[in-house]
PDB file of N, CA and C in Angstrom:
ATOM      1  N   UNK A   1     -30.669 -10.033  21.485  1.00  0.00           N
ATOM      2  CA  UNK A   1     -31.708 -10.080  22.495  1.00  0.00           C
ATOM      3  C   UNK A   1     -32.812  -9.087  22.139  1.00  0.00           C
ATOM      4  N   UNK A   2     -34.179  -9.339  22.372  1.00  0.00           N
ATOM      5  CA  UNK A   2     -34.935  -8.602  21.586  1.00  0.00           C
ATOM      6  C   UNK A   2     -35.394  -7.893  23.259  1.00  0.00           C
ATOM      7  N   UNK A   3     -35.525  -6.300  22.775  1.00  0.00           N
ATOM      8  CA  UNK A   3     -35.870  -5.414  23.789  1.00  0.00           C
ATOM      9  C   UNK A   3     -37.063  -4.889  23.758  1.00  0.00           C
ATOM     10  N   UNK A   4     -37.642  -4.671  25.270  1.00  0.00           N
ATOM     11  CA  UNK A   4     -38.673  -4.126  25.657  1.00  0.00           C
ATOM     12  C   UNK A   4     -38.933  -2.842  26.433  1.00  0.00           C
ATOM     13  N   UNK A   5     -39.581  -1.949  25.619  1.00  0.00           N
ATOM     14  CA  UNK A   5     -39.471  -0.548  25.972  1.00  0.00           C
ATOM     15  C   UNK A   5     -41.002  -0.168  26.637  1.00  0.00           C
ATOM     16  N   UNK A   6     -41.451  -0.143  28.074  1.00  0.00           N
ATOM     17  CA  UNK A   6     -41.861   0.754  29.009  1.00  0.00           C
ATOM     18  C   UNK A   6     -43.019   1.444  27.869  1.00  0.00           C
ATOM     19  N   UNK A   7     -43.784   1.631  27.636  1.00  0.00           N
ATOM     20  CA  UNK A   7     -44.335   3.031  27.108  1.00  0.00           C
ATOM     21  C   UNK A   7     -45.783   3.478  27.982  1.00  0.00           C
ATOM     22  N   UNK A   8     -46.941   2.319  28.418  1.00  0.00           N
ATOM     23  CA  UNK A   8     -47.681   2.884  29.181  1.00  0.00           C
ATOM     24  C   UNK A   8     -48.363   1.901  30.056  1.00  0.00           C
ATOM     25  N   UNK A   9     -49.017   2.599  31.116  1.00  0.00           N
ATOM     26  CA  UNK A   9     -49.120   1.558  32.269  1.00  0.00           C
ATOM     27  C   UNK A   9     -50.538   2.321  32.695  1.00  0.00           C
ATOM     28  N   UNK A  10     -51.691   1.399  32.266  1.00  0.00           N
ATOM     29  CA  UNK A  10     -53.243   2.048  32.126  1.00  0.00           C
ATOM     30  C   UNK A  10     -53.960   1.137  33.517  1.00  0.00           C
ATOM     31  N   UNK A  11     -54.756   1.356  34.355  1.00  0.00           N
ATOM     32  CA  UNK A  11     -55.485   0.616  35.019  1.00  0.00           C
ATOM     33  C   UNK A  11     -57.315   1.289  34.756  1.00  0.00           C
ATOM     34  N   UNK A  12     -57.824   0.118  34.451  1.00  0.00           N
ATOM     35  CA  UNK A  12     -59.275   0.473  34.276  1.00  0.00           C
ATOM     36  C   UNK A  12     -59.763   0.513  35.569  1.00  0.00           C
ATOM     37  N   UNK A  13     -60.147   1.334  36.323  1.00  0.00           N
ATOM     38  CA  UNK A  13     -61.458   1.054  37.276  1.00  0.00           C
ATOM     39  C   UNK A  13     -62.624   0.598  37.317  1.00  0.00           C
ATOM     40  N   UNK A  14     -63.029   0.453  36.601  1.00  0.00           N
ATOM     41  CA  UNK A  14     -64.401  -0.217  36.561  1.00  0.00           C
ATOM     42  C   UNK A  14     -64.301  -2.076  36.078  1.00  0.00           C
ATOM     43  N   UNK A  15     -63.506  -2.688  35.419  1.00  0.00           N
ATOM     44  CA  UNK A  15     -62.896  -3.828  35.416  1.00  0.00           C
ATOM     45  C   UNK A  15     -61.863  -4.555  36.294  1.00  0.00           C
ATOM     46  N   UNK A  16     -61.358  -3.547  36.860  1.00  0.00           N
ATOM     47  CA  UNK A  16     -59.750  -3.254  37.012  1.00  0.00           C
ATOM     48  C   UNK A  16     -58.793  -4.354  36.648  1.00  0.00           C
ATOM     49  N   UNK A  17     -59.204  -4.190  35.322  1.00  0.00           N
ATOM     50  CA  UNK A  17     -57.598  -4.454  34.236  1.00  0.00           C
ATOM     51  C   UNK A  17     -56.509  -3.594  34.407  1.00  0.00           C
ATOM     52  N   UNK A  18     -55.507  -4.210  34.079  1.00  0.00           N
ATOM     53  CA  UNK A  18     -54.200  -3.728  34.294  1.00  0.00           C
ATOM     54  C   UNK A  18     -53.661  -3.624  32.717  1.00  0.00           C
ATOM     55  N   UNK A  19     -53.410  -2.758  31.979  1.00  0.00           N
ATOM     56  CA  UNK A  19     -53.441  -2.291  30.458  1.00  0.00           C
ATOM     57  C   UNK A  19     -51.824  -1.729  30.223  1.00  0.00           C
ATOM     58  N   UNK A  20     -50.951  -2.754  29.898  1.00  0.00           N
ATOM     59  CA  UNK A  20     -49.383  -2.406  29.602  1.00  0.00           C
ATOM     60  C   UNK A  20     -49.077  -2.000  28.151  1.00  0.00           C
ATOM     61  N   UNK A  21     -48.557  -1.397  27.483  1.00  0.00           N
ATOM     62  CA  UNK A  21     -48.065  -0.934  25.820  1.00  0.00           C
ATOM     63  C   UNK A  21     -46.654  -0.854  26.339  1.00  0.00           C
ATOM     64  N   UNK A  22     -45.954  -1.752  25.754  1.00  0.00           N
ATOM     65  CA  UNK A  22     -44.485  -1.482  25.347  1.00  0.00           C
ATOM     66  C   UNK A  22     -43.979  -1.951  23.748  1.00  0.00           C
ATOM     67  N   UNK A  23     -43.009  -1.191  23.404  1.00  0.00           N
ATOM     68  CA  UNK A  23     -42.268  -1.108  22.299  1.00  0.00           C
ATOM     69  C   UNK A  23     -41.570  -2.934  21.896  1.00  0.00           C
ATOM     70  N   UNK A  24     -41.859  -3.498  20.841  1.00  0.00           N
ATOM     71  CA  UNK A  24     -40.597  -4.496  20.531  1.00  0.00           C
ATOM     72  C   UNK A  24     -39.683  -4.465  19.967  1.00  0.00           C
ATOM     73  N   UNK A  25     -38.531  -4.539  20.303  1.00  0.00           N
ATOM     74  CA  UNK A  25     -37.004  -4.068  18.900  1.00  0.00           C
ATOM     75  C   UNK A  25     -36.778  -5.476  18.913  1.00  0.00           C
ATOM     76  N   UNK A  26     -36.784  -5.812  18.014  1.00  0.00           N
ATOM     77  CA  UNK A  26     -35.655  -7.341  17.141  1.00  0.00           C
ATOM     78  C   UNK A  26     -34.521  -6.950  16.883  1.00  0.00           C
ATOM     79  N   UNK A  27     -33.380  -7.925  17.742  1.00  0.00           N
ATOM     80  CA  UNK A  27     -32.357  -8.253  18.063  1.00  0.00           C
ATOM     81  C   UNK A  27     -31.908  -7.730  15.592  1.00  0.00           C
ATOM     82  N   UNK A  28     -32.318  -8.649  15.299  1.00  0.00           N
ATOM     83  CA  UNK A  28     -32.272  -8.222  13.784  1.00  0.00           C
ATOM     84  C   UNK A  28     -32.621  -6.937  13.016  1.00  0.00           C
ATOM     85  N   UNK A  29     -33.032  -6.231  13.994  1.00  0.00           N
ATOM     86  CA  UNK A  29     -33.757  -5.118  13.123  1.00  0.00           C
ATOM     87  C   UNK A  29     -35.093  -5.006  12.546  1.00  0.00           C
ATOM     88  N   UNK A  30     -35.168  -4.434  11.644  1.00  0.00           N
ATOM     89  CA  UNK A  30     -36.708  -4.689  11.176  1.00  0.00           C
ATOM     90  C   UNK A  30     -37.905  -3.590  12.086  1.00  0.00           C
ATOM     91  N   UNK A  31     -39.524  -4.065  11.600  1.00  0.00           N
ATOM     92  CA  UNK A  31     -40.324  -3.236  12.203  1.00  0.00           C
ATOM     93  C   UNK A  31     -40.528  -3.373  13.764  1.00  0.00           C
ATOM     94  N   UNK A  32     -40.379  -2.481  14.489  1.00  0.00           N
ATOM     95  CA  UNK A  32     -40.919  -2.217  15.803  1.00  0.00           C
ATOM     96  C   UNK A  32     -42.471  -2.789  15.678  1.00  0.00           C
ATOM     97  N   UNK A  33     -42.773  -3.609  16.597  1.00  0.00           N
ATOM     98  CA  UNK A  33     -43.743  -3.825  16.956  1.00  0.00           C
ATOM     99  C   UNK A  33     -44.276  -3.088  18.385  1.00  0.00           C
ATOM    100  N   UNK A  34     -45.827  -3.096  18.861  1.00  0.00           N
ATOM    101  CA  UNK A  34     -46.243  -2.700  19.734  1.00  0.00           C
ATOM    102  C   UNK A  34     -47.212  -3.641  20.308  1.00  0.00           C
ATOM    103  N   UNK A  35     -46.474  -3.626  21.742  1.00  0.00           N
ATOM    104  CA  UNK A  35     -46.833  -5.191  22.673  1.00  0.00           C
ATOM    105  C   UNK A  35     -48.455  -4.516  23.229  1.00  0.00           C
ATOM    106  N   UNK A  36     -49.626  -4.992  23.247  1.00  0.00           N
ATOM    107  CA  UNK A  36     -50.465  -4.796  24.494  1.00  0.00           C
ATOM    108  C   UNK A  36     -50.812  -5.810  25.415  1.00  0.00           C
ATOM    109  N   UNK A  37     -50.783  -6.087  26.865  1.00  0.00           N
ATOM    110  CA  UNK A  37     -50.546  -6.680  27.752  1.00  0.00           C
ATOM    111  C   UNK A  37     -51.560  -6.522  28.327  1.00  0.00           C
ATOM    112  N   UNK A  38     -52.828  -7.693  28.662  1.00  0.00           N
ATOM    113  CA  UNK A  38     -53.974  -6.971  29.805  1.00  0.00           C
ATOM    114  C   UNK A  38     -53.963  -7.968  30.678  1.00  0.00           C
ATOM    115  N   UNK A  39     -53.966  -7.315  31.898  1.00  0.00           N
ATOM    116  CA  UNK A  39     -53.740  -8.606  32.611  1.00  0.00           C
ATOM    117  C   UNK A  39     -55.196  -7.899  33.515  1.00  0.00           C
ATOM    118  N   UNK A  40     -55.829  -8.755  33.672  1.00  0.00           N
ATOM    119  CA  UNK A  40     -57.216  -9.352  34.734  1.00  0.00           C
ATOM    120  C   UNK A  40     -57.411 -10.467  35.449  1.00  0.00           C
ATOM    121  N   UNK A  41     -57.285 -10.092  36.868  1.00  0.00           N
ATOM    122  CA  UNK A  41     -57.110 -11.060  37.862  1.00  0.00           C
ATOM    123  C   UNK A  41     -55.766 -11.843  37.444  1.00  0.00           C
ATOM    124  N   UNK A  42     -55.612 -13.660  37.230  1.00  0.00           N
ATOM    125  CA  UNK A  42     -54.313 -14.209  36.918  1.00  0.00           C
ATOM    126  C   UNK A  42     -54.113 -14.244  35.707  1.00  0.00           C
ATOM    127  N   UNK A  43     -55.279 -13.476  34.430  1.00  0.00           N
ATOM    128  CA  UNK A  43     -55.458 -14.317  33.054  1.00  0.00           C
ATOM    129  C   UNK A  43     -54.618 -13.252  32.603  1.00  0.00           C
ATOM    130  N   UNK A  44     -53.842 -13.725  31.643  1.00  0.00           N
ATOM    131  CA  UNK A  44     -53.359 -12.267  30.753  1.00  0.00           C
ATOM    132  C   UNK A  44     -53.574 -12.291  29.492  1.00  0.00           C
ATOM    133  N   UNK A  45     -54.083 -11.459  28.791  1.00  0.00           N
ATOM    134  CA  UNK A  45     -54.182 -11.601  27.115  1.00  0.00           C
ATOM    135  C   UNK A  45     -52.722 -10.535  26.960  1.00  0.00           C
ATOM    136  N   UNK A  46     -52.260 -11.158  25.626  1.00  0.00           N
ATOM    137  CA  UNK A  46     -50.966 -10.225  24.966  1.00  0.00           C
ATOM    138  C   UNK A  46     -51.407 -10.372  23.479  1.00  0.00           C
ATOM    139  N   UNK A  47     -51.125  -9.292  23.079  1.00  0.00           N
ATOM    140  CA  UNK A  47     -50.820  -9.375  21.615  1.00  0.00           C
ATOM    141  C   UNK A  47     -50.212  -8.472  21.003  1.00  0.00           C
ATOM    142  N   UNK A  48     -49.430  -8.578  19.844  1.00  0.00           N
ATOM    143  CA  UNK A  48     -48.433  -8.074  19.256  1.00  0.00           C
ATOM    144  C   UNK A  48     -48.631  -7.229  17.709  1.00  0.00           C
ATOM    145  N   UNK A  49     -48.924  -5.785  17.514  1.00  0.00           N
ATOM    146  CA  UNK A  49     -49.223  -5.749  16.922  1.00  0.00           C
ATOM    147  C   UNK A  49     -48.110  -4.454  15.795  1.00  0.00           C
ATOM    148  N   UNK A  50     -48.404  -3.968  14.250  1.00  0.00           N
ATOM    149  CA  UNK A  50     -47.790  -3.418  13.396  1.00  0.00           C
ATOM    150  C   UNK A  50     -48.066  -1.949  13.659  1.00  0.00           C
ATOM    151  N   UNK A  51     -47.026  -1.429  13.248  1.00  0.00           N
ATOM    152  CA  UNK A  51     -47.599   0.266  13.305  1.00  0.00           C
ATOM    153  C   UNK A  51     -49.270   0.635  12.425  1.00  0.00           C
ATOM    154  N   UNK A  52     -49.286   0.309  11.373  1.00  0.00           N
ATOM    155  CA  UNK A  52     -50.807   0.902  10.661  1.00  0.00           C
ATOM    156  C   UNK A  52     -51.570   0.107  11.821  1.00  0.00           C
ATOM    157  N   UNK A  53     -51.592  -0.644  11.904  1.00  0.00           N
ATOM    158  CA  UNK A  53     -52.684  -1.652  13.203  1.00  0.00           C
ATOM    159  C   UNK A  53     -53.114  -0.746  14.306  1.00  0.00           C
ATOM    160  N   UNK A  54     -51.816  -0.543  14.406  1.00  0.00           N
ATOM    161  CA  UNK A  54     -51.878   0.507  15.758  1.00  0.00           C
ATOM    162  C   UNK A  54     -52.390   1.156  15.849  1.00  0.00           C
ATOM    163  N   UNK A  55     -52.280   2.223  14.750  1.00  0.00           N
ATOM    164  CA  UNK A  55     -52.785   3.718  14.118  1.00  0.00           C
ATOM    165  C   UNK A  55     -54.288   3.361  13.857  1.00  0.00           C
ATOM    166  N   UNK A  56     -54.809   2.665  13.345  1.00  0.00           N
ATOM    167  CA  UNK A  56     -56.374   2.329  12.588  1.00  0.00           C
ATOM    168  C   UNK A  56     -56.789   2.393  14.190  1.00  0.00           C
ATOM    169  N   UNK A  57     -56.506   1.477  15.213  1.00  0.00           N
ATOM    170  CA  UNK A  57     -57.201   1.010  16.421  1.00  0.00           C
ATOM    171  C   UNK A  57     -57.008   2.230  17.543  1.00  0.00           C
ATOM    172  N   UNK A  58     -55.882   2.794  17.638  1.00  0.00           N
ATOM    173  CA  UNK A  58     -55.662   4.157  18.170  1.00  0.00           C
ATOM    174  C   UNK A  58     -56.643   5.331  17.622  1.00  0.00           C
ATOM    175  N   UNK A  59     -57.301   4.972  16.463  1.00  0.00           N
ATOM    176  CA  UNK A  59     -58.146   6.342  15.371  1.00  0.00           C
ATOM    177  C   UNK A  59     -59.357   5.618  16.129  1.00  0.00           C
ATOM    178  N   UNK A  60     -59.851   4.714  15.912  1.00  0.00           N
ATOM    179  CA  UNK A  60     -61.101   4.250  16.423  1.00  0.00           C
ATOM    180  C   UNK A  60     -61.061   4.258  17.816  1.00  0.00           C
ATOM    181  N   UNK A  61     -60.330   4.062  18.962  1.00  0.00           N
ATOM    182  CA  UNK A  61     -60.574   4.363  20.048  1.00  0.00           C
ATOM    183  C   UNK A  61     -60.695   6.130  20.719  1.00  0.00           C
ATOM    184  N   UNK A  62     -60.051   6.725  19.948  1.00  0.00           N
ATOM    185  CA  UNK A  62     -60.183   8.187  19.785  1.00  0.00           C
ATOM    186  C   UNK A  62     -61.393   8.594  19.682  1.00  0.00           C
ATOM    187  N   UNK A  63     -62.192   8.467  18.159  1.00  0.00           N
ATOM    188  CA  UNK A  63     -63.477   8.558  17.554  1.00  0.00           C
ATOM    189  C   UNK A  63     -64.631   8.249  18.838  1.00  0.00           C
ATOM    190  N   UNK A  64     -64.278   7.008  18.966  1.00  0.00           N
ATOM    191  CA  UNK A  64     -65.670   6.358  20.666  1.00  0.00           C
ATOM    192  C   UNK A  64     -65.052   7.339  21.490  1.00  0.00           C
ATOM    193  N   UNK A  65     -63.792   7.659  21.758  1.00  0.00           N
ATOM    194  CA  UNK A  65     -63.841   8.350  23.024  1.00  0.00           C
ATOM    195  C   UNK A  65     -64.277   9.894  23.289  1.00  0.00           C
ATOM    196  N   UNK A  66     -63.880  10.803  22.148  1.00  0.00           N
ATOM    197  CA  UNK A  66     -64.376  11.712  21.881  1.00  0.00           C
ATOM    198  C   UNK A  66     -66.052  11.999  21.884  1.00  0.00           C
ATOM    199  N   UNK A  67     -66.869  10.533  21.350  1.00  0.00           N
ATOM    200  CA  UNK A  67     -67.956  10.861  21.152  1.00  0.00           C
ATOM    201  C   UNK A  67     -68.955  11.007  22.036  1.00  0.00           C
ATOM    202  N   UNK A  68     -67.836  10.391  23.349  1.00  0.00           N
ATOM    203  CA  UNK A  68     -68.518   9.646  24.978  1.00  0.00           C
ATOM    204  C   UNK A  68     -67.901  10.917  25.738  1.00  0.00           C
ATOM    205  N   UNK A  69     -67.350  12.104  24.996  1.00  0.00           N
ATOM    206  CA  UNK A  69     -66.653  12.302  26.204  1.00  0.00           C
ATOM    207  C   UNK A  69     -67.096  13.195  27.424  1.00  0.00           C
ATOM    208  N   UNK A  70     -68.754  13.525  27.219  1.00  0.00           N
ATOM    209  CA  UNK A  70     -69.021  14.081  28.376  1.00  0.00           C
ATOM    210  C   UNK A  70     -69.651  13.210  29.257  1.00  0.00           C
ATOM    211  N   UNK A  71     -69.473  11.971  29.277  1.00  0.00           N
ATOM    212  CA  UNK A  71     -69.920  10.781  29.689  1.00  0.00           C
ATOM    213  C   UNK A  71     -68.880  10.407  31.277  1.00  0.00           C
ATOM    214  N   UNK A  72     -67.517  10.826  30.693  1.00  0.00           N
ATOM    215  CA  UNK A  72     -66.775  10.199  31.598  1.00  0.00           C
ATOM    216  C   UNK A  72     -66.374  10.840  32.681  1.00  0.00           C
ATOM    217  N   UNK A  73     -66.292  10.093  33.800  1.00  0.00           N
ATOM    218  CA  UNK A  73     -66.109  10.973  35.285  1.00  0.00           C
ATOM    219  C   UNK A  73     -64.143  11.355  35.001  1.00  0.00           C
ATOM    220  N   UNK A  74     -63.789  12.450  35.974  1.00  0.00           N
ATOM    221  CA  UNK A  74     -62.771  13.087  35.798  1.00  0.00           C
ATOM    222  C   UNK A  74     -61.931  12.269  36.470  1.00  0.00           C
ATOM    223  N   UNK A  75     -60.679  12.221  35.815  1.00  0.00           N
ATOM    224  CA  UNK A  75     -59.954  11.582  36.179  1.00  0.00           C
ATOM    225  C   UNK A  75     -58.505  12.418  36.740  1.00  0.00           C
ATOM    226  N   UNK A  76     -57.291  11.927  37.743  1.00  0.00           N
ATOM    227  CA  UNK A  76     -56.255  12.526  38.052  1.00  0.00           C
ATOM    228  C   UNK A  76     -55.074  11.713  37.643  1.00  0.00           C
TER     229      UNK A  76
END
């Protein structure tokens, strides 16, 4: 049975998307994948992606966010 591991649970305010990351383990083993889940209003996009994938798109969302970051209102 292939398992799904919890890792983060994001809501945008200004869209308000609903932004899920969980872990994939294959029942076989092999590479962990990393699920992202957006769900807006009834539509949901998913996609499934590799660790370097991850890492490249995690570096570039870093980079924009850092560069914006006195831009953004404070969050709790």
């Amino acid at each position: 049975m292939t398992r799904l591991t919890a890792l983060a649970k994001l809501h945008a305010p200004l869209g308000g998307q609903e932004i899920e990351l969980q872990q994939i383990d294959f029942d076989g083993g092999g590479m962990s994948l990393l699920r992202t889940r957006i769900r807006e209003k009834s539509r949901f996009t998913v996609f499934d992606i590799d660790p370097v994938t991850a890492r490249l798109w995690g570096e570039a969302l870093l980079r924009w966010a850092d560069a914006r970051a006195d831009e953004a209102p404070a969050r709790e």
